[in-house]
N, C-alpha and C. Protein backbone atom coordinates (compact mmCIF):
# COMPACT_ATOMS: atom_id res chain seq x y z
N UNK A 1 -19.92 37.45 38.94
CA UNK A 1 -20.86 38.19 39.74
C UNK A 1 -21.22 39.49 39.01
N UNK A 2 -22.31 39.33 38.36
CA UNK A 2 -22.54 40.24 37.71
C UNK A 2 -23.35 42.02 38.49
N UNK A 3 -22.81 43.04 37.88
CA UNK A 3 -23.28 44.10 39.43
C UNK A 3 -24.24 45.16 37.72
N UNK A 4 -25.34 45.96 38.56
CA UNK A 4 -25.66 47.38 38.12
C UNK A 4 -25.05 48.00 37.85
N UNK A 5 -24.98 48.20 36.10
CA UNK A 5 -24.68 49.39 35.50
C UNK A 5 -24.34 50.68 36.09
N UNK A 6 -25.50 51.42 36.75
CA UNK A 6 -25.03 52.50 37.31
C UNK A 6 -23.97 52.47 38.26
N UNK A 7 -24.32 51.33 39.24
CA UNK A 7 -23.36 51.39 40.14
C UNK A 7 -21.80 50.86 39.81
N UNK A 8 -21.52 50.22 38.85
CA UNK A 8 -20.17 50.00 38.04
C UNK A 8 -19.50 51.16 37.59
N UNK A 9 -20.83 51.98 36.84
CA UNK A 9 -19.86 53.15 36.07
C UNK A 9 -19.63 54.18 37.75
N UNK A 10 -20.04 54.22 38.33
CA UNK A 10 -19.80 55.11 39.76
C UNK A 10 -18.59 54.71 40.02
N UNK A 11 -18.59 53.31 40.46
CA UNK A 11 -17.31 52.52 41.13
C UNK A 11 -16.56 52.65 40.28
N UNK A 12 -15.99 52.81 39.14
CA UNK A 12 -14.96 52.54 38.58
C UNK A 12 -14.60 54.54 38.26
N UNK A 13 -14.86 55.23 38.21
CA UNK A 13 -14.86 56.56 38.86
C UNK A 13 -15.02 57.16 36.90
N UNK A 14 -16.02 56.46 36.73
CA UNK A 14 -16.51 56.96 35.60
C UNK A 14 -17.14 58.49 35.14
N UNK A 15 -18.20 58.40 36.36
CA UNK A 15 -19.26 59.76 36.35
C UNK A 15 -19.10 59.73 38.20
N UNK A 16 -19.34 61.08 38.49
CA UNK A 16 -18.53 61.55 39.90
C UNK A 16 -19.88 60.81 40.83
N UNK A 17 -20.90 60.34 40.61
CA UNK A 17 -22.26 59.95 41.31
C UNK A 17 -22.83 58.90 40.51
N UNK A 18 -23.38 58.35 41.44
CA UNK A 18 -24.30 57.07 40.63
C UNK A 18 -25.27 57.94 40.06
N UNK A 19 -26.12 58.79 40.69
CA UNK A 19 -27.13 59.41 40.05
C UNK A 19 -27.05 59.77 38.62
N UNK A 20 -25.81 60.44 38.59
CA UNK A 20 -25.22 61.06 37.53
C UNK A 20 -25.03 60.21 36.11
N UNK A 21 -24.87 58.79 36.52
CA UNK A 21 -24.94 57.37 35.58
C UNK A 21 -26.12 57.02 35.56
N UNK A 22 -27.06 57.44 36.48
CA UNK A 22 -28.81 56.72 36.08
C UNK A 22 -28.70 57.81 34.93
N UNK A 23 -28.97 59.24 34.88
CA UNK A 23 -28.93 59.86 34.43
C UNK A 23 -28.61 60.02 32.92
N UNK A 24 -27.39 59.80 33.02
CA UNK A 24 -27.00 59.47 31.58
C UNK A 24 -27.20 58.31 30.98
N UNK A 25 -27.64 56.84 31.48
CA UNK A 25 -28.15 55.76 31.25
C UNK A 25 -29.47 56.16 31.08
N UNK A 26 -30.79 57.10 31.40
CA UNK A 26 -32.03 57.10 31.56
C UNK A 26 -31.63 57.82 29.51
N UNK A 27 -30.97 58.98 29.36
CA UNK A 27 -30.87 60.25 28.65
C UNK A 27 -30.72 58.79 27.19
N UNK A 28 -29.83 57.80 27.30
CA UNK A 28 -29.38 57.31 26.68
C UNK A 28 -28.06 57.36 26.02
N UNK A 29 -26.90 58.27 26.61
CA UNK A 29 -25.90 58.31 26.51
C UNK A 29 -24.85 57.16 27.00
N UNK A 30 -25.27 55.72 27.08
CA UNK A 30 -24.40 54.63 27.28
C UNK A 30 -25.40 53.64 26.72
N UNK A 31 -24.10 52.82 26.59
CA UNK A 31 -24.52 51.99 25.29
C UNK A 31 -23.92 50.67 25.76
N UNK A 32 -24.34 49.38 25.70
CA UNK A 32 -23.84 48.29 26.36
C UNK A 32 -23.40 46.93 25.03
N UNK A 33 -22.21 46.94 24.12
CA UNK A 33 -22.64 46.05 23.55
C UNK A 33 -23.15 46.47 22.11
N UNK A 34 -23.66 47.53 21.78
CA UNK A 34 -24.34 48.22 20.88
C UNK A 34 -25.67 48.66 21.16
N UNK A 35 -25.99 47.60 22.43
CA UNK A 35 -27.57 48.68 22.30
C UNK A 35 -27.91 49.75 23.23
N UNK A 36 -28.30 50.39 23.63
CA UNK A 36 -29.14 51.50 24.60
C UNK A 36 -29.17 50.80 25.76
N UNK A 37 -28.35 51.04 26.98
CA UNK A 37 -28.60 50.19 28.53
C UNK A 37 -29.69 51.45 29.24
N UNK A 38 -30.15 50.48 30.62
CA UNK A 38 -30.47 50.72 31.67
C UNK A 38 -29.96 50.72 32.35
N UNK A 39 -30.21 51.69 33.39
CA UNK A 39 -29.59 51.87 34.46
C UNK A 39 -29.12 50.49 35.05
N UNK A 40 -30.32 49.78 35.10
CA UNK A 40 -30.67 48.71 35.93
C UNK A 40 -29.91 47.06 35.11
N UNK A 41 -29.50 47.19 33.91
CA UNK A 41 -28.53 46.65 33.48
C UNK A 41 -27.35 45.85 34.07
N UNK A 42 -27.10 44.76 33.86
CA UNK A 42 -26.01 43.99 34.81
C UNK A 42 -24.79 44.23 33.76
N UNK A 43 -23.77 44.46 34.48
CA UNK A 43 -22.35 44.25 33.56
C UNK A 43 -21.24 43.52 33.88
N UNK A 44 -21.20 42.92 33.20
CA UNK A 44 -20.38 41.37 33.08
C UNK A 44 -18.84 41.69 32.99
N UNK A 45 -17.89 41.01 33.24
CA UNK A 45 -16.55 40.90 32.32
C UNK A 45 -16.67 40.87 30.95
N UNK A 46 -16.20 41.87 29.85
CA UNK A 46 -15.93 41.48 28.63
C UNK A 46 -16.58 42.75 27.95
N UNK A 47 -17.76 43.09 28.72
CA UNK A 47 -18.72 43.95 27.85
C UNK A 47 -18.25 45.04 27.48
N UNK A 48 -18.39 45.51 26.59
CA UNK A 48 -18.09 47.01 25.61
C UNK A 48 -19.33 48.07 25.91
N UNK A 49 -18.60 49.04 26.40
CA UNK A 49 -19.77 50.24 26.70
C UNK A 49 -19.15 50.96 25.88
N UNK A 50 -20.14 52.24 25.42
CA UNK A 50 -19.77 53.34 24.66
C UNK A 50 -20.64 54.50 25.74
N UNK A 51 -19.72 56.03 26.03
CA UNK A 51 -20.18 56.75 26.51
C UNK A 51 -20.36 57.96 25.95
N UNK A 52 -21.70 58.62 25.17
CA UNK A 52 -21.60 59.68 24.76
C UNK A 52 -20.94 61.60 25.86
N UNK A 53 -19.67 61.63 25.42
CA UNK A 53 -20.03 62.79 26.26
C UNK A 53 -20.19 64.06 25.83
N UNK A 54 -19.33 65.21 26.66
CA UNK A 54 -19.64 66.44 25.54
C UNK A 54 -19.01 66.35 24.69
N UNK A 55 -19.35 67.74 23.60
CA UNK A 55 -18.43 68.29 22.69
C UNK A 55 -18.81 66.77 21.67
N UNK A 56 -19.79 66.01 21.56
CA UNK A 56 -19.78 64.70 20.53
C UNK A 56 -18.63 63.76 20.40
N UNK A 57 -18.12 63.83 21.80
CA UNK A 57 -16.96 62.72 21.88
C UNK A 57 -17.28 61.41 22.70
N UNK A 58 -17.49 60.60 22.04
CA UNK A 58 -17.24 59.28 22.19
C UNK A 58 -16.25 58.26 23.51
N UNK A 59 -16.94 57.93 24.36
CA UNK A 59 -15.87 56.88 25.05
C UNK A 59 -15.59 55.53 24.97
N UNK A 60 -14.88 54.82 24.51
CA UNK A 60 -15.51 53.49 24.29
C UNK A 60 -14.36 52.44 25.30
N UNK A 61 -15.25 51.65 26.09
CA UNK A 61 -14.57 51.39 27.24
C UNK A 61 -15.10 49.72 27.50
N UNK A 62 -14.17 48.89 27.80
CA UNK A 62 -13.91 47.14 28.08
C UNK A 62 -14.07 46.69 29.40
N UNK A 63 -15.15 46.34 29.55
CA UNK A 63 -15.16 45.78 31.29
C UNK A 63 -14.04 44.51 31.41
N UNK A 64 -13.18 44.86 32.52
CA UNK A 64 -12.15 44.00 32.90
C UNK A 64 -12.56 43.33 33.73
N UNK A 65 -13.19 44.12 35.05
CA UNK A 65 -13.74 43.54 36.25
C UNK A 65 -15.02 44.14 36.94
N UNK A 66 -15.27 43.66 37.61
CA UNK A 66 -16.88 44.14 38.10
C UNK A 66 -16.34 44.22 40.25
N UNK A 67 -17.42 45.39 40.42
CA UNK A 67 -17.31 45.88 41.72
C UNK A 67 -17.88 46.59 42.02
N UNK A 68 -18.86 46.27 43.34
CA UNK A 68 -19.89 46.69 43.60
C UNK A 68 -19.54 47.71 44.83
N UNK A 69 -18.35 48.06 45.22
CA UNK A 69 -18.47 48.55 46.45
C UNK A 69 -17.45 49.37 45.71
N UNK A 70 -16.95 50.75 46.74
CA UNK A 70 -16.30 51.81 46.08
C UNK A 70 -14.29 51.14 46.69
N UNK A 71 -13.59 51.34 45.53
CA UNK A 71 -12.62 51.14 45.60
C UNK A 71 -11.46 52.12 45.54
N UNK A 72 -10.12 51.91 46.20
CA UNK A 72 -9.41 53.34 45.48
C UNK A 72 -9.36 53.37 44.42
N UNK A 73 -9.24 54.96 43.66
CA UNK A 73 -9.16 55.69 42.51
C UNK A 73 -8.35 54.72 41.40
N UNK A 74 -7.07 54.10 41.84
CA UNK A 74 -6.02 53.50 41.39
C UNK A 74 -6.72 52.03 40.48
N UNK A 75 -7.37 51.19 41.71
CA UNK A 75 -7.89 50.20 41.57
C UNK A 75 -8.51 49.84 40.37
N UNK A 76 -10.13 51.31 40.69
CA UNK A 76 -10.89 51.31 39.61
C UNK A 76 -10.24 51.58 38.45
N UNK A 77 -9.34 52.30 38.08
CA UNK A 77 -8.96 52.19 36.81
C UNK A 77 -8.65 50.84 35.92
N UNK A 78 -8.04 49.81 36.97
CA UNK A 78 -7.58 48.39 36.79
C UNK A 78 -9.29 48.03 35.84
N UNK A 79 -10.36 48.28 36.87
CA UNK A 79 -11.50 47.47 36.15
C UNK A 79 -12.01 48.13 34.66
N UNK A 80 -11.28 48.25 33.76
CA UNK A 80 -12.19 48.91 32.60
C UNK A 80 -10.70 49.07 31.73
N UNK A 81 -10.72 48.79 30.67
CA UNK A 81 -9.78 49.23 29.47
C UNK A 81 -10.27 50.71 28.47
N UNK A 82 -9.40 51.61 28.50
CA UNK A 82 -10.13 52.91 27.87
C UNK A 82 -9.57 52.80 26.58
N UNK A 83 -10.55 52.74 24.99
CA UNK A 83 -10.37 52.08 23.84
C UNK A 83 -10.50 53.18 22.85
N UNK A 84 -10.66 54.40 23.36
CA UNK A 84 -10.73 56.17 23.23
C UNK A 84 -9.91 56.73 22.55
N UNK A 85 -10.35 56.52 20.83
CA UNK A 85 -8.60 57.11 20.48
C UNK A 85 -8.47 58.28 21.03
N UNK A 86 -7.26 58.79 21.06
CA UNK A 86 -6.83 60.46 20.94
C UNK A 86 -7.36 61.26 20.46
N UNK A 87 -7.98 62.48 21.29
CA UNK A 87 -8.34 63.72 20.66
C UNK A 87 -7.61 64.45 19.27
N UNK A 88 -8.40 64.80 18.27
CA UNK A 88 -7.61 65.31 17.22
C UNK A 88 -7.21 66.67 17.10
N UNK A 89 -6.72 67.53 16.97
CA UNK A 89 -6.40 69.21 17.05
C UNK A 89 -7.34 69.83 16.66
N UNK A 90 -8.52 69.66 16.02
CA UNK A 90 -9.75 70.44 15.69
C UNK A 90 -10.38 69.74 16.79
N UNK A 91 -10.54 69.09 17.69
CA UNK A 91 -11.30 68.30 19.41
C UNK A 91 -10.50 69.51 20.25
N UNK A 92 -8.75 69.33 20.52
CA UNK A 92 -8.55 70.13 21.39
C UNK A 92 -8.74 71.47 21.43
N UNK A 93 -8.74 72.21 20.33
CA UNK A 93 -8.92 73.68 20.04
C UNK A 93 -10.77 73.88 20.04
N UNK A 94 -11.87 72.72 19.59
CA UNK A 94 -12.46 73.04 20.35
C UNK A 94 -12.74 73.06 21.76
N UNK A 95 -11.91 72.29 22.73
CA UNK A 95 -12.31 72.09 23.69
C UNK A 95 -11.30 73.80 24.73
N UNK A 96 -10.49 74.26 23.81
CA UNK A 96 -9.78 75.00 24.78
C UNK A 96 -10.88 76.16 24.23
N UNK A 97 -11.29 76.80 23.24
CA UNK A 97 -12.31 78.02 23.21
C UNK A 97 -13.66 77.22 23.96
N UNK A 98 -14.03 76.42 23.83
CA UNK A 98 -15.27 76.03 25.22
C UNK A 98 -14.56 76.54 26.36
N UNK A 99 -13.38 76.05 26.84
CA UNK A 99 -12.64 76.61 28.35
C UNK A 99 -12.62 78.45 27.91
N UNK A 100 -12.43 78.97 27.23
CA UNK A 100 -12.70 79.99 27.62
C UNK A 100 -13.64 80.68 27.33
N UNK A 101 -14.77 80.28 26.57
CA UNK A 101 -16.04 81.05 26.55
C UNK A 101 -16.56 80.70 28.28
N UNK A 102 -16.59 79.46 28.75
CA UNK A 102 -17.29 79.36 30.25
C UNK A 102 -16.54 80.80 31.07
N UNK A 103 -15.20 80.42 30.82
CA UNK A 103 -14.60 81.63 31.70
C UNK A 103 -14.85 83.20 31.53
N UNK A 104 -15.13 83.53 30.40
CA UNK A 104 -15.62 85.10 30.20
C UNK A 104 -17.17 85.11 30.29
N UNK A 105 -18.11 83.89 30.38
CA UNK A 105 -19.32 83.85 30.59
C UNK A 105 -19.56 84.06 32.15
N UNK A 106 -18.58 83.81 33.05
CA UNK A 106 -18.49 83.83 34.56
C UNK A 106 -18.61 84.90 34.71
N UNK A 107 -17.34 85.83 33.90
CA UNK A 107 -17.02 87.19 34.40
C UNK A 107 -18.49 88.19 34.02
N UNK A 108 -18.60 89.16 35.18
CA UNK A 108 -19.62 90.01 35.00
C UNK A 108 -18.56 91.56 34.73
N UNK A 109 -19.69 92.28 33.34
CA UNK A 109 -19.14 93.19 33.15
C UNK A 109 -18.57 93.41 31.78
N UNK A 110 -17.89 94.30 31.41
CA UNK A 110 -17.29 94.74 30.37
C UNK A 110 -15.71 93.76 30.51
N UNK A 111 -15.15 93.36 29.36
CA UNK A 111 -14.23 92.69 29.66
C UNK A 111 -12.96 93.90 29.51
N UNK A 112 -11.46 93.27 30.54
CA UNK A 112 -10.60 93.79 30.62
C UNK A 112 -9.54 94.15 29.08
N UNK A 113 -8.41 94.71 28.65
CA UNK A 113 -8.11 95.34 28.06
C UNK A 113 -7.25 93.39 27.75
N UNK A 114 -6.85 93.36 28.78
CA UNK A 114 -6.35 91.65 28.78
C UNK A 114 -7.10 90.78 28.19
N UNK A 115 -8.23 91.27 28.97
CA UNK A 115 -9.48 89.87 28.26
C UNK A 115 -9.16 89.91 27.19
N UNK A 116 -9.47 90.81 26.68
CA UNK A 116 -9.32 91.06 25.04
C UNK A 116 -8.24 90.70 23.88
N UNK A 117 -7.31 91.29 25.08
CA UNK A 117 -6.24 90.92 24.11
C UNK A 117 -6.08 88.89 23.99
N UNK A 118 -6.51 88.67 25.13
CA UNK A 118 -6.63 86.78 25.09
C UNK A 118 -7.42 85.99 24.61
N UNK A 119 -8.46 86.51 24.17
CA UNK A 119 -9.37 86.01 23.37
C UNK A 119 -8.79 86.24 21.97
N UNK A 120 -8.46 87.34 21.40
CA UNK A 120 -7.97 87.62 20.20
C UNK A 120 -6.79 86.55 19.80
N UNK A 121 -6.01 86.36 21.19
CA UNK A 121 -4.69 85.68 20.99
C UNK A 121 -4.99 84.16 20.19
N UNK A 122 -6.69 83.74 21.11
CA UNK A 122 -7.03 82.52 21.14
C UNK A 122 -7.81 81.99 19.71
N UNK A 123 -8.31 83.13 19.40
CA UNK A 123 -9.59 82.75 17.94
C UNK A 123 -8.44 83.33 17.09
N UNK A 124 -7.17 83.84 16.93
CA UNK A 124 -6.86 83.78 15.78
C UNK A 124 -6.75 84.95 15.01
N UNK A 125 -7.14 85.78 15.50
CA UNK A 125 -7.20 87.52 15.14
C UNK A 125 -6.51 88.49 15.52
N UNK A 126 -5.78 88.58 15.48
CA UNK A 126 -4.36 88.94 16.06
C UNK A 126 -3.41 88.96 14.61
């Protein structure tokens, strides 16, 4: 029983909204197989998706099972094999200065004597 793309990657708790999977299916950030899907795309048992996300990291993910209706959190994980190697230490260190540029981009103002000293701690200058 083959179900919609969007609504697979929703159900299986891929992207937090279906919209959010038209979305990135419209942008072209999923990939079915090797080529460029549609939203509107059926996905089978077996098929290989690739999900561009941030930061130029790659998801690459095995349809196990198909489900059209929303399941527990637990479940959906059952339907999909995650084929994603491991982040490498130049991925996590970028991904922890992204976590804190958002966070001093929040703050309004001159930063604290702390701020400072934690950013320094973080880029290495120190």
């Amino acid at each position: 029983m083959p179900v919609r793309l969007d609504v697979w990657l929703d159900v299986a708790c891929l992207f937090k909204t279906r919209s959010e999977a038209q979305k990135a299916c419209r942008l072209g950030k999923v990939s079915v197989n090797g080529s460029p899907a549609k939203a509107h795309r059926e996905v089978k048992v077996g098929d290989e998706l690739v999900i561009s996300r941030p930061l130029g990291r790659r998801q690459a993910i095995v349809v196990l099972g198909v489900a059209d209706t929303h399941i527990p959190k637990a479940e959906a994980r059952a339907l999909y094999e995650d084929r994603t190697p491991p982040p490498t230490a130049e991925e996590l260190e970028m991904r922890k200065i992204e976590r804190l540029y958002r966070a001093t981009a929040m703050t309004t103002g001159r930063p604290t004597r702390d701020d400072r000293r934690a950013r320094r701690r973080l880029t290495g200058k120190d």
